[in-house]
N, C-alpha and C. Protein backbone atom coordinates (compact mmCIF):
# COMPACT_ATOMS: atom_id res chain seq x y z
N UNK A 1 -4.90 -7.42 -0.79
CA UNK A 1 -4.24 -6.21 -0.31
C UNK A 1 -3.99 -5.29 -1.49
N UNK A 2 -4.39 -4.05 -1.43
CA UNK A 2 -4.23 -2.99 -2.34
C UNK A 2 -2.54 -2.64 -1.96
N UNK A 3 -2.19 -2.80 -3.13
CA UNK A 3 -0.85 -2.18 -3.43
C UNK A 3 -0.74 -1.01 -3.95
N UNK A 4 0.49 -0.03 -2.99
CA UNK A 4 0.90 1.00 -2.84
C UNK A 4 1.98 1.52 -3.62
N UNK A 5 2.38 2.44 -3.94
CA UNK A 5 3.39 2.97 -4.66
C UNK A 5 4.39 4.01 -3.69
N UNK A 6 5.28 3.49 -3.24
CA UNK A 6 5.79 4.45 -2.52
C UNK A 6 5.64 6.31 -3.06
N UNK A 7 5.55 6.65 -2.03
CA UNK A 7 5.33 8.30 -2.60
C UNK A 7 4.42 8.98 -3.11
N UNK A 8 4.00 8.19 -3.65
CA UNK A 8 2.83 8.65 -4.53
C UNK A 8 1.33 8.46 -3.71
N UNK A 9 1.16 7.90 -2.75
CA UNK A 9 0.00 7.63 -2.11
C UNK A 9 0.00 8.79 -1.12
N UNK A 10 -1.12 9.26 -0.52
CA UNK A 10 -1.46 10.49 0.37
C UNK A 10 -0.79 10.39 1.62
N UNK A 11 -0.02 9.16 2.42
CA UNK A 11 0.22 9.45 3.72
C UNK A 11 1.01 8.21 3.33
N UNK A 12 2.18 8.06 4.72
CA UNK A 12 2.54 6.93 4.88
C UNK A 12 3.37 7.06 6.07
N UNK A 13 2.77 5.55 7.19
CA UNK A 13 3.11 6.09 9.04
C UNK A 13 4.32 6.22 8.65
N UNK A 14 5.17 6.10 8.32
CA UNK A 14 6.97 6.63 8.11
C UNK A 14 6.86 7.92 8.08
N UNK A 15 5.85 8.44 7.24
CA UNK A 15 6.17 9.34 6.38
C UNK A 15 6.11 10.82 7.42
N UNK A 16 7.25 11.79 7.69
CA UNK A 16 6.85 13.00 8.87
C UNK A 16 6.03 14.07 8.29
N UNK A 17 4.93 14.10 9.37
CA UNK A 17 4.40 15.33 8.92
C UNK A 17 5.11 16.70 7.92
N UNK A 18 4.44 17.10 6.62
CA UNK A 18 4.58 17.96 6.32
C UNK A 18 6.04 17.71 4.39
N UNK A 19 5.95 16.15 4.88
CA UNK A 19 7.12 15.87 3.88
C UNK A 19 6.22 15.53 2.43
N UNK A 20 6.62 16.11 1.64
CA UNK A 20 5.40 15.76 0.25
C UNK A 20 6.18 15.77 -0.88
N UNK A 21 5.99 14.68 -2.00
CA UNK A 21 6.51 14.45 -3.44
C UNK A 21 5.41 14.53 -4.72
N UNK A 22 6.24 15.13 -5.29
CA UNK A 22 5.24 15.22 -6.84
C UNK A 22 6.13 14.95 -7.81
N UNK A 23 5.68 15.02 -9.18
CA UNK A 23 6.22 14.58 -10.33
C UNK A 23 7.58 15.65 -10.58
N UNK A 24 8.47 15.93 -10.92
CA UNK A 24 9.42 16.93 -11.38
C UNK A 24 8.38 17.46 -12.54
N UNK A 25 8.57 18.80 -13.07
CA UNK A 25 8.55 19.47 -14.31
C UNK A 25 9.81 20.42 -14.61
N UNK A 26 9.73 20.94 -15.57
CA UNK A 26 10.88 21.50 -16.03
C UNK A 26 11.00 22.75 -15.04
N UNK A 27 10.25 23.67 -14.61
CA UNK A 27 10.32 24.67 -13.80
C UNK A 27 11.11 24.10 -12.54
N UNK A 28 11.25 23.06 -12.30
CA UNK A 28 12.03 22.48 -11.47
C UNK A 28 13.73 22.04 -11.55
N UNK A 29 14.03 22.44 -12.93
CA UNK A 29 15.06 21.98 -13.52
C UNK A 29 16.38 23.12 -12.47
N UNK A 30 16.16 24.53 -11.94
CA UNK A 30 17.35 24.92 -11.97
C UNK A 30 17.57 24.72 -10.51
N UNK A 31 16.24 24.15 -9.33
CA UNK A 31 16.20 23.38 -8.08
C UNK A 31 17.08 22.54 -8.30
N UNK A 32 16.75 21.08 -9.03
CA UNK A 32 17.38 20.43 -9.53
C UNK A 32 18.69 20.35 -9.81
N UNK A 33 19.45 21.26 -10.46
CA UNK A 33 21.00 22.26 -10.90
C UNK A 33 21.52 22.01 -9.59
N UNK A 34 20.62 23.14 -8.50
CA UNK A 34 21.65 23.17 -7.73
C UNK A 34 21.41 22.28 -6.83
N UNK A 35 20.26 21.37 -6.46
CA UNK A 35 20.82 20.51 -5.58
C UNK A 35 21.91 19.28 -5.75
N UNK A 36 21.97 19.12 -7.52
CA UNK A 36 23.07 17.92 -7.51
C UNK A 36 24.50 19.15 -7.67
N UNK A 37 24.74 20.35 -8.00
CA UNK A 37 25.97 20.86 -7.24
C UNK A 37 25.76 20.74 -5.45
N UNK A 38 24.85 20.95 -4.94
CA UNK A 38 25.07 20.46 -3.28
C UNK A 38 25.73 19.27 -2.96
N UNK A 39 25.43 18.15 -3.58
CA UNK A 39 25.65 16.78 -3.31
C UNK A 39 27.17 16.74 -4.13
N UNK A 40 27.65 17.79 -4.63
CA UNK A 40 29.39 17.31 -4.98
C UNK A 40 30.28 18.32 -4.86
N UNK A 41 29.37 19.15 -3.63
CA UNK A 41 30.28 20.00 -2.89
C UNK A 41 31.03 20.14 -2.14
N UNK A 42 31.35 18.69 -1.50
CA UNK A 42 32.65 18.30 -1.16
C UNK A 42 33.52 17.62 -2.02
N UNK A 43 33.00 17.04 -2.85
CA UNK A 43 33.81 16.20 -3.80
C UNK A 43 34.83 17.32 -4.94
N UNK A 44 34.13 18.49 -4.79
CA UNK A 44 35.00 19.53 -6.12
C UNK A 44 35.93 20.61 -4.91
N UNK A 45 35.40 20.60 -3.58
CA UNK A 45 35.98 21.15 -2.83
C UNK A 45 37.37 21.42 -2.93
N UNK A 46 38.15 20.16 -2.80
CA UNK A 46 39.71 20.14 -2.84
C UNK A 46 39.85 20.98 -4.95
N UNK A 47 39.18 20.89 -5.74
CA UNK A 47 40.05 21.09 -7.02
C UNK A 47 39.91 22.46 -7.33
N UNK A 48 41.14 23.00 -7.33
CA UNK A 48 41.64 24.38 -8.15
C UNK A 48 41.33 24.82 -9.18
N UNK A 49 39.62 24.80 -9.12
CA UNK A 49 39.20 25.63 -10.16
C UNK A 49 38.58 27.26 -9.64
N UNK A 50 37.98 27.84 -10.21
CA UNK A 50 37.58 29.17 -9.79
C UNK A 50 35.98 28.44 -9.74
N UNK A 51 35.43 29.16 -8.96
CA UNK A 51 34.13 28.91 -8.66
C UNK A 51 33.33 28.97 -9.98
N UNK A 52 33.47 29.87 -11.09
CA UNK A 52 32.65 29.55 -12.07
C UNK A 52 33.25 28.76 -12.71
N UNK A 53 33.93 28.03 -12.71
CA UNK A 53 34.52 26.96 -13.90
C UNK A 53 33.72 25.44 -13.12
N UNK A 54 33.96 25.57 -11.37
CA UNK A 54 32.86 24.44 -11.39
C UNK A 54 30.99 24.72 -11.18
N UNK A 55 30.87 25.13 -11.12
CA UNK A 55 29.70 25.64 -11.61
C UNK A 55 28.92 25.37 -12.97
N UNK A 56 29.96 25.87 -14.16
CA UNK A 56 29.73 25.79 -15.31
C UNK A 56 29.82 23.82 -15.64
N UNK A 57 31.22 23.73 -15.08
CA UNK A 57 30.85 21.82 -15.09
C UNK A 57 30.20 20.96 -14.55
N UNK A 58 29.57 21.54 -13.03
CA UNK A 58 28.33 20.77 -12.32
C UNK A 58 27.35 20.87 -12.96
N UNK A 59 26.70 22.12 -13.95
CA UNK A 59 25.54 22.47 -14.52
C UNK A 59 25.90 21.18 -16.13
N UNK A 60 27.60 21.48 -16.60
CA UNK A 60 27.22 20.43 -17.66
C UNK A 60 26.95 18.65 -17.00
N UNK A 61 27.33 18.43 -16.06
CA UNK A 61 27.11 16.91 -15.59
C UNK A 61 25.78 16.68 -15.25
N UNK A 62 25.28 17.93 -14.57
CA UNK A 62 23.48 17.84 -14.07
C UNK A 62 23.04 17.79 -15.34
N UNK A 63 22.74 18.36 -16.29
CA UNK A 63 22.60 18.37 -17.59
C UNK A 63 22.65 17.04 -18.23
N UNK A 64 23.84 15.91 -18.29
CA UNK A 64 24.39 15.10 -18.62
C UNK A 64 23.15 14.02 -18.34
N UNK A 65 23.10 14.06 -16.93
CA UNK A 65 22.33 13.21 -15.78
C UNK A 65 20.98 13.37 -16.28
N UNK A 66 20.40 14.06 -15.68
CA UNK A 66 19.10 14.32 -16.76
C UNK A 66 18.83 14.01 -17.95
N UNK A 67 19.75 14.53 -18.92
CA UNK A 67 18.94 13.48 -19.78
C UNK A 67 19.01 12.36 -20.36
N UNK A 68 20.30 11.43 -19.07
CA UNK A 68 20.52 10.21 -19.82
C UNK A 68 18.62 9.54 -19.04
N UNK A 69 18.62 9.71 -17.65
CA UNK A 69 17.85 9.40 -16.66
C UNK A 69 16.52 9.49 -17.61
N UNK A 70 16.01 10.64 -18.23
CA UNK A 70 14.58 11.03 -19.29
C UNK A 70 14.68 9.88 -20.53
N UNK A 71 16.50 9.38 -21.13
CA UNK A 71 16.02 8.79 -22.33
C UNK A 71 15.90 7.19 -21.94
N UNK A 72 16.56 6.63 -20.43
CA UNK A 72 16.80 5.33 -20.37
C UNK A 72 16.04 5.18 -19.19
N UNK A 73 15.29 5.74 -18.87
CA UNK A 73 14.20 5.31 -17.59
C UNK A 73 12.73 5.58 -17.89
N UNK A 74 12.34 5.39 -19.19
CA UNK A 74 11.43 5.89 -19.28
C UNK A 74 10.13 5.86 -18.99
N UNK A 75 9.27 6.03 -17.96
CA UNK A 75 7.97 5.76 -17.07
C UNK A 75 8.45 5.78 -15.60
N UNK A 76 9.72 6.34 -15.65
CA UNK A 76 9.93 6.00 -13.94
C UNK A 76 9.33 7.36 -13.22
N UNK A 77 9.07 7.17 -11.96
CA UNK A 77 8.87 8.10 -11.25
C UNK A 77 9.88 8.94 -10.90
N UNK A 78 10.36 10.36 -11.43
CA UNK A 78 11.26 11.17 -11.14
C UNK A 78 9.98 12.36 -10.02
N UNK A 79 10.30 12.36 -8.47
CA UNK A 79 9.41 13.18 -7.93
C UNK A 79 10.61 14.05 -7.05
N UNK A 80 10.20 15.39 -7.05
CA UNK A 80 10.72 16.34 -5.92
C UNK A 80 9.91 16.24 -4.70
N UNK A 81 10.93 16.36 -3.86
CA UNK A 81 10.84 16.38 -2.61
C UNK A 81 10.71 17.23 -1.99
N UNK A 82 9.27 17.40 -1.07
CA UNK A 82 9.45 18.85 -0.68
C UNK A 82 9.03 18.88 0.85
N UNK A 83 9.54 19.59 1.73
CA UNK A 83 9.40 20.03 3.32
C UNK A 83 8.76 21.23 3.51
N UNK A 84 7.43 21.08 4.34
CA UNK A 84 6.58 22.44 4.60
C UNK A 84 6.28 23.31 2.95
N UNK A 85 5.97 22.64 1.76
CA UNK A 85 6.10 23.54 0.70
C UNK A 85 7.17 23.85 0.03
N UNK A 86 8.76 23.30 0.75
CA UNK A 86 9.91 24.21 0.35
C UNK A 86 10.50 22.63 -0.21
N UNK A 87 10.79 22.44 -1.37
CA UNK A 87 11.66 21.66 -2.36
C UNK A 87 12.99 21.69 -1.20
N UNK A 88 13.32 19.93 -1.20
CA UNK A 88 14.72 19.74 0.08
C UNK A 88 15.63 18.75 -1.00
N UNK A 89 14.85 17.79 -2.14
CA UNK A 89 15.46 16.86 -2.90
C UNK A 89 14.57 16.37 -3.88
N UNK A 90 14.80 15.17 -4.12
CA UNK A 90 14.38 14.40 -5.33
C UNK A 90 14.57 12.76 -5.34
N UNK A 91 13.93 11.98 -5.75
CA UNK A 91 13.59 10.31 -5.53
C UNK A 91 13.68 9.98 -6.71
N UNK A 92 14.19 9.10 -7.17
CA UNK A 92 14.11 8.58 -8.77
C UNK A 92 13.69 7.16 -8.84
N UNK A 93 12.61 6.54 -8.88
CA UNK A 93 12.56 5.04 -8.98
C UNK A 93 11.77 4.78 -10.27
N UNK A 94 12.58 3.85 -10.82
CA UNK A 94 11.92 3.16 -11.92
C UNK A 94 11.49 1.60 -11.37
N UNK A 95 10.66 1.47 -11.87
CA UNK A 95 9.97 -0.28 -11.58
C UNK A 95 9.69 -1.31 -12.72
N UNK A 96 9.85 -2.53 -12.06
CA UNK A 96 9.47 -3.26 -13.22
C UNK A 96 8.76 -4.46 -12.36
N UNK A 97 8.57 -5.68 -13.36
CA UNK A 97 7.80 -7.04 -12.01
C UNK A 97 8.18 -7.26 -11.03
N UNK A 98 9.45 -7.48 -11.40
CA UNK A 98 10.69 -7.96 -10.13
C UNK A 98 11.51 -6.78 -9.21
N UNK A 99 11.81 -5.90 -9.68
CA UNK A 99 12.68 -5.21 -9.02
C UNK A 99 11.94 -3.41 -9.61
N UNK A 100 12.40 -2.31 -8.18
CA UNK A 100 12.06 -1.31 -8.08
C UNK A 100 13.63 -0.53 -7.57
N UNK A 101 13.80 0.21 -8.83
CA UNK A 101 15.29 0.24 -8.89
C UNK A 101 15.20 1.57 -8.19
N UNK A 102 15.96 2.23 -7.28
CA UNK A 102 16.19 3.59 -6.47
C UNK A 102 17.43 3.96 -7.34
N UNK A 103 16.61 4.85 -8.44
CA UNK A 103 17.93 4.95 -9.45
C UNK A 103 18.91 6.63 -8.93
N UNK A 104 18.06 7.39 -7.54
CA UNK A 104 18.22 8.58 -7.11
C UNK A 104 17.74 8.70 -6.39
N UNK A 105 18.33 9.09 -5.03
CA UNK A 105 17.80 9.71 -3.61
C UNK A 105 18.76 10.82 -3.05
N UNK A 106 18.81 12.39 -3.38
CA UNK A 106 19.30 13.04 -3.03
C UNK A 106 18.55 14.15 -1.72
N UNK A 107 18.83 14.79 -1.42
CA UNK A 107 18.42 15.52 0.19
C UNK A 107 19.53 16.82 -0.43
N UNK A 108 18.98 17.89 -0.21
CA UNK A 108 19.81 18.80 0.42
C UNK A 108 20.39 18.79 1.61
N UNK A 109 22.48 19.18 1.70
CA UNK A 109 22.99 19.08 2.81
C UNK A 109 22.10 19.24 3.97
N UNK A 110 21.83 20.66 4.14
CA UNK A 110 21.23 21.28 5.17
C UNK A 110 19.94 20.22 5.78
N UNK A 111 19.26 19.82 4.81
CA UNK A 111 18.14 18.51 4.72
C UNK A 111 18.63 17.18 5.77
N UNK A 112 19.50 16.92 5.69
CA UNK A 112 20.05 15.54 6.11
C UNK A 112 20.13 15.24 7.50
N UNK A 113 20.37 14.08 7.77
CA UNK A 113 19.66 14.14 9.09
C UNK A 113 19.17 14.28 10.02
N UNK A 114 17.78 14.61 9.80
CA UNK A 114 16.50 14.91 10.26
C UNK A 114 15.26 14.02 10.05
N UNK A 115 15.80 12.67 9.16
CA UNK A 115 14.87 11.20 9.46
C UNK A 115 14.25 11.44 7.65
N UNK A 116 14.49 12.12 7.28
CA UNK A 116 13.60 12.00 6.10
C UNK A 116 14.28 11.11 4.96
N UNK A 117 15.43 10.78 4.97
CA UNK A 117 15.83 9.42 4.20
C UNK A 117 15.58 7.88 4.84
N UNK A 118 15.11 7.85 6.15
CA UNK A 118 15.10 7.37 6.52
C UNK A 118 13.37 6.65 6.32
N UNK A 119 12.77 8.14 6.28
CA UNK A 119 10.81 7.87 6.30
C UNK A 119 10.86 7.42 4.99
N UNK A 120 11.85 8.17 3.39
CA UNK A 120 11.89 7.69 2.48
C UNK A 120 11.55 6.10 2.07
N UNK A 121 12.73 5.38 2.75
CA UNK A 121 13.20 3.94 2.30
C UNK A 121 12.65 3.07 3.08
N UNK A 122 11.82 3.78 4.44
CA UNK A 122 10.49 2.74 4.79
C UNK A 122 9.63 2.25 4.14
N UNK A 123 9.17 3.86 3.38
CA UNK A 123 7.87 3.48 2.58
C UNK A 123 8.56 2.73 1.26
N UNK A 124 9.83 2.49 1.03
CA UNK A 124 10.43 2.30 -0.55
C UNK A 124 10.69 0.74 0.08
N UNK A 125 10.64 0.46 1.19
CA UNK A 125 10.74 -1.09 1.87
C UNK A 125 9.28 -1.81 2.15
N UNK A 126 8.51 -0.97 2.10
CA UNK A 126 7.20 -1.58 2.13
C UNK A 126 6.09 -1.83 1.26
N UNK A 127 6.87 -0.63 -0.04
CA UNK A 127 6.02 -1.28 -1.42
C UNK A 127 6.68 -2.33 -2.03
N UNK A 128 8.23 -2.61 -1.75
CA UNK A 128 8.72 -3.62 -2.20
C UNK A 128 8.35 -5.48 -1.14
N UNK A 129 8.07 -4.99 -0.02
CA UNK A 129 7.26 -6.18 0.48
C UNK A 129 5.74 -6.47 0.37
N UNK A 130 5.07 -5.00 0.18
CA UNK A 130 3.84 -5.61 -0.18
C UNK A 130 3.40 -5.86 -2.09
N UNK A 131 4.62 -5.94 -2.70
CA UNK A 131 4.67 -6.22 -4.10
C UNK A 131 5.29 -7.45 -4.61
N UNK A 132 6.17 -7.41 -3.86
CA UNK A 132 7.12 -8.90 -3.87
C UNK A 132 8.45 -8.43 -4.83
N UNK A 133 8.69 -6.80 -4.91
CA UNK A 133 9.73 -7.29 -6.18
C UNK A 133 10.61 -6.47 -5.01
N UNK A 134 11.98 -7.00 -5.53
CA UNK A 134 12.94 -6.33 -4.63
C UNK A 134 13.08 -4.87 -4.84
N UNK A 135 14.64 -4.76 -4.40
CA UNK A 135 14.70 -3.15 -4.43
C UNK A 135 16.00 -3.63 -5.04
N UNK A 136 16.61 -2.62 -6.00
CA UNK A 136 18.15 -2.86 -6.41
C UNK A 136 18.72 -1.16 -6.45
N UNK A 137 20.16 -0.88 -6.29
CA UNK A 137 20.47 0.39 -6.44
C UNK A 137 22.09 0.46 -6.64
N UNK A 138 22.16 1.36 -6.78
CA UNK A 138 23.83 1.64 -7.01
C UNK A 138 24.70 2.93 -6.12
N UNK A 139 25.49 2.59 -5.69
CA UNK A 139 25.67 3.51 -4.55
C UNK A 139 27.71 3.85 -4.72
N UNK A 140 28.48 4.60 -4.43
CA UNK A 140 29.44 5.10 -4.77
C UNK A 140 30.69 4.33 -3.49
N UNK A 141 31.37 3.60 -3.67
CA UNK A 141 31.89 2.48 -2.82
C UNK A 141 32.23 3.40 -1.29
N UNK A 142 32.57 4.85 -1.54
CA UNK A 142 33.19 5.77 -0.79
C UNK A 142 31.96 6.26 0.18
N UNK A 143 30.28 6.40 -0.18
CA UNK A 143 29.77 7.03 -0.40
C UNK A 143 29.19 6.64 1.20
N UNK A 144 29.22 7.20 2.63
CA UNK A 144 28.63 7.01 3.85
C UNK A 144 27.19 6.22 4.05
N UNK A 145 26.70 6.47 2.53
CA UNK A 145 25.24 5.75 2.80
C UNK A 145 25.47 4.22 3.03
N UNK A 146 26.57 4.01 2.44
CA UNK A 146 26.72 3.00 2.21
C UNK A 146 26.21 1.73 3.33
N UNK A 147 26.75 1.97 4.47
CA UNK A 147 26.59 1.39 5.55
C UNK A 147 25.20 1.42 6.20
N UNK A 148 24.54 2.54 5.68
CA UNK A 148 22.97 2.77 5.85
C UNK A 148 22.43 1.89 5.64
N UNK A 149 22.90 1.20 4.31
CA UNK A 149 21.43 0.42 3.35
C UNK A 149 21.87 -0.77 4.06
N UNK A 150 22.93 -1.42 4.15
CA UNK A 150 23.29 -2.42 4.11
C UNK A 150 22.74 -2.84 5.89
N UNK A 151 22.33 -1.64 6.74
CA UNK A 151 21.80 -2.32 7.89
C UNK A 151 20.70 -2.50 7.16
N UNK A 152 20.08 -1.95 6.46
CA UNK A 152 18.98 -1.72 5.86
C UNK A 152 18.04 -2.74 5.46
N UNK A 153 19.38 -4.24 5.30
CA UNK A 153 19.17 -5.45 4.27
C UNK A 153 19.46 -5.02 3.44
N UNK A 154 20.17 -4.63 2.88
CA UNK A 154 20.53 -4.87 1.27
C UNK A 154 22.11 -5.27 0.99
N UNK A 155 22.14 -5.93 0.07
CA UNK A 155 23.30 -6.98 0.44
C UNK A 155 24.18 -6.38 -1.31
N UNK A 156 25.61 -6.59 -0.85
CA UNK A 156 26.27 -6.38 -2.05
C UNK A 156 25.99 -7.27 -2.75
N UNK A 157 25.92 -6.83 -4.76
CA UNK A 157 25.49 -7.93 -5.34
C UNK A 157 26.56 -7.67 -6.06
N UNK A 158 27.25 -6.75 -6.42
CA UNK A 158 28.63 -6.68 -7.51
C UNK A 158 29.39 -5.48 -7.48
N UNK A 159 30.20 -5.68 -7.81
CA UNK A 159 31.34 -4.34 -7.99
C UNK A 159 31.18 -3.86 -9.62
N UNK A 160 30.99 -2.83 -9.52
CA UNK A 160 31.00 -1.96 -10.78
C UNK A 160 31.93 -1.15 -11.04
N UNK A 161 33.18 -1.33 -10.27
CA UNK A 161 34.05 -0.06 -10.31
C UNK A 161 33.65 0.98 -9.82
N UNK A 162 33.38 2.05 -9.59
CA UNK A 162 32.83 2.94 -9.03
C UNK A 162 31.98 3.23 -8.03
N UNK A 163 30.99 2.14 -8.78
CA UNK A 163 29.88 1.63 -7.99
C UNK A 163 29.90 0.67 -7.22
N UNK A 164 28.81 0.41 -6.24
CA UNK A 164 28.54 -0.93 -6.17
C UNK A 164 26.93 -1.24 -6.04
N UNK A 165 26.89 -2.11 -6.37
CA UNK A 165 25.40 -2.47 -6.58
C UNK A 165 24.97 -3.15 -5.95
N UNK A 166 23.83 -3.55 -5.13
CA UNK A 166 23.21 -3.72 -3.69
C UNK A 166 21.47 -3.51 -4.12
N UNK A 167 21.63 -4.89 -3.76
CA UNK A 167 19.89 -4.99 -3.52
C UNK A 167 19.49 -5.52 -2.38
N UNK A 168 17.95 -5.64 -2.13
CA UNK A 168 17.39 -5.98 -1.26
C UNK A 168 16.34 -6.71 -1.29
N UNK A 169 16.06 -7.82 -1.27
CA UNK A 169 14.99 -8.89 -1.55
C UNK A 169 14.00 -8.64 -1.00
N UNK A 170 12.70 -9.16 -1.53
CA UNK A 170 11.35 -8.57 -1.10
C UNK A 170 11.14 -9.94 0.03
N UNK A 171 10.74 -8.93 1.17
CA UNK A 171 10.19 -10.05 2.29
C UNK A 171 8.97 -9.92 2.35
N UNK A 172 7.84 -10.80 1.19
CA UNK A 172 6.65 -10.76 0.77
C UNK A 172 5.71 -11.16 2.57
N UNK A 173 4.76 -10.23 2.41
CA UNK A 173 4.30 -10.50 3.84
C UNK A 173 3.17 -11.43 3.33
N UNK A 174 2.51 -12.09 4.90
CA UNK A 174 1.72 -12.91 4.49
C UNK A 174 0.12 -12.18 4.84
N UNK A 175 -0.85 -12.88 3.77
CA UNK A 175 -1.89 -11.73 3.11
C UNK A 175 -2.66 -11.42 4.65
N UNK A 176 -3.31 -10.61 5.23
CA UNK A 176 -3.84 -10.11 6.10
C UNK A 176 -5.39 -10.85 6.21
């Protein structure tokens, strides 16, 4: 069996018409900006700052993020996500023998449920069964997905404080 790379291959039956990923480049960087201010636009909601003061600190944390992600992941697949042509998010997986870490899966609000995290972590469940290495990730204890993955199969593996960390074992299929 030829093994697949989630995302990166031309089609996948999960996958909905019209949903397509490529590599990030830097021209992508201020997409990027603002979709991780989207994703903590409820979280800065409640604090009494003036709109450019969080702005100016979402741009230094996106900033932050980036380039810890460029100096400590290095060969992973960082790809944008795009709907009909139009950029909606971004996928971050790094891999190794054993495990294919989902180090980032963001969606624009407006993006969200409409199945495309969902077509995501099919195809991110089926290169990890037709590879044999699991899936591992880290997810925010508060964070709604939470309950997603975990129908998902993926089982708590530790508390990180903040985090929690949750993988999912490869259910190696048998060869065709």
């Amino acid at each position: 069996m030829t093994q697949s790379r989630a995302f990166l291959t031309p089609a996948h039956p999960a996958r909905p018409h019209g949903l397509s990923f490529r590599p990030i480049d830097d021209g992508d960087l201020p997409f990027l900006a603002a979709l991780y201010a989207d994703m903590r636009h409820e979280e800065l909601a409640p604090v009494q700052w003036p709109e450019e003061a969080k702005l100016a600190f979402l741009q230094q944390q996106f900033n932050q993020q980036h380039s810890y992600y460029s100096t400590n992941y290095v060969g992973a697949d960082r790809l944008l996500v795009a709907f009909d042509g139009q950029a909606i998010g971004r996928v971050y997986i790094f891999r190794s023998a054993s495990d294919i870490r989902l180090m980032d899966i963001a969606l624009l609000r407006s993006c969200r449920g409409r199945g495309f995290g969902r077509a995501m972590l099919a195809e991110l469940i089926d290169e990890s069964e037709s590879s044999g290495a699991g899936i591992s990730l880290h997810v925010e204890s508060n964070n709604p997905a939470m309950a997603w993955y975990l129908r998902l199969g993926f089982e708590h593996s530790e508390d990180r404080g903040v985090y929690q960390f949750l993988v999912r074992a490869a259910n190696v299929r048998a060869p065709a």
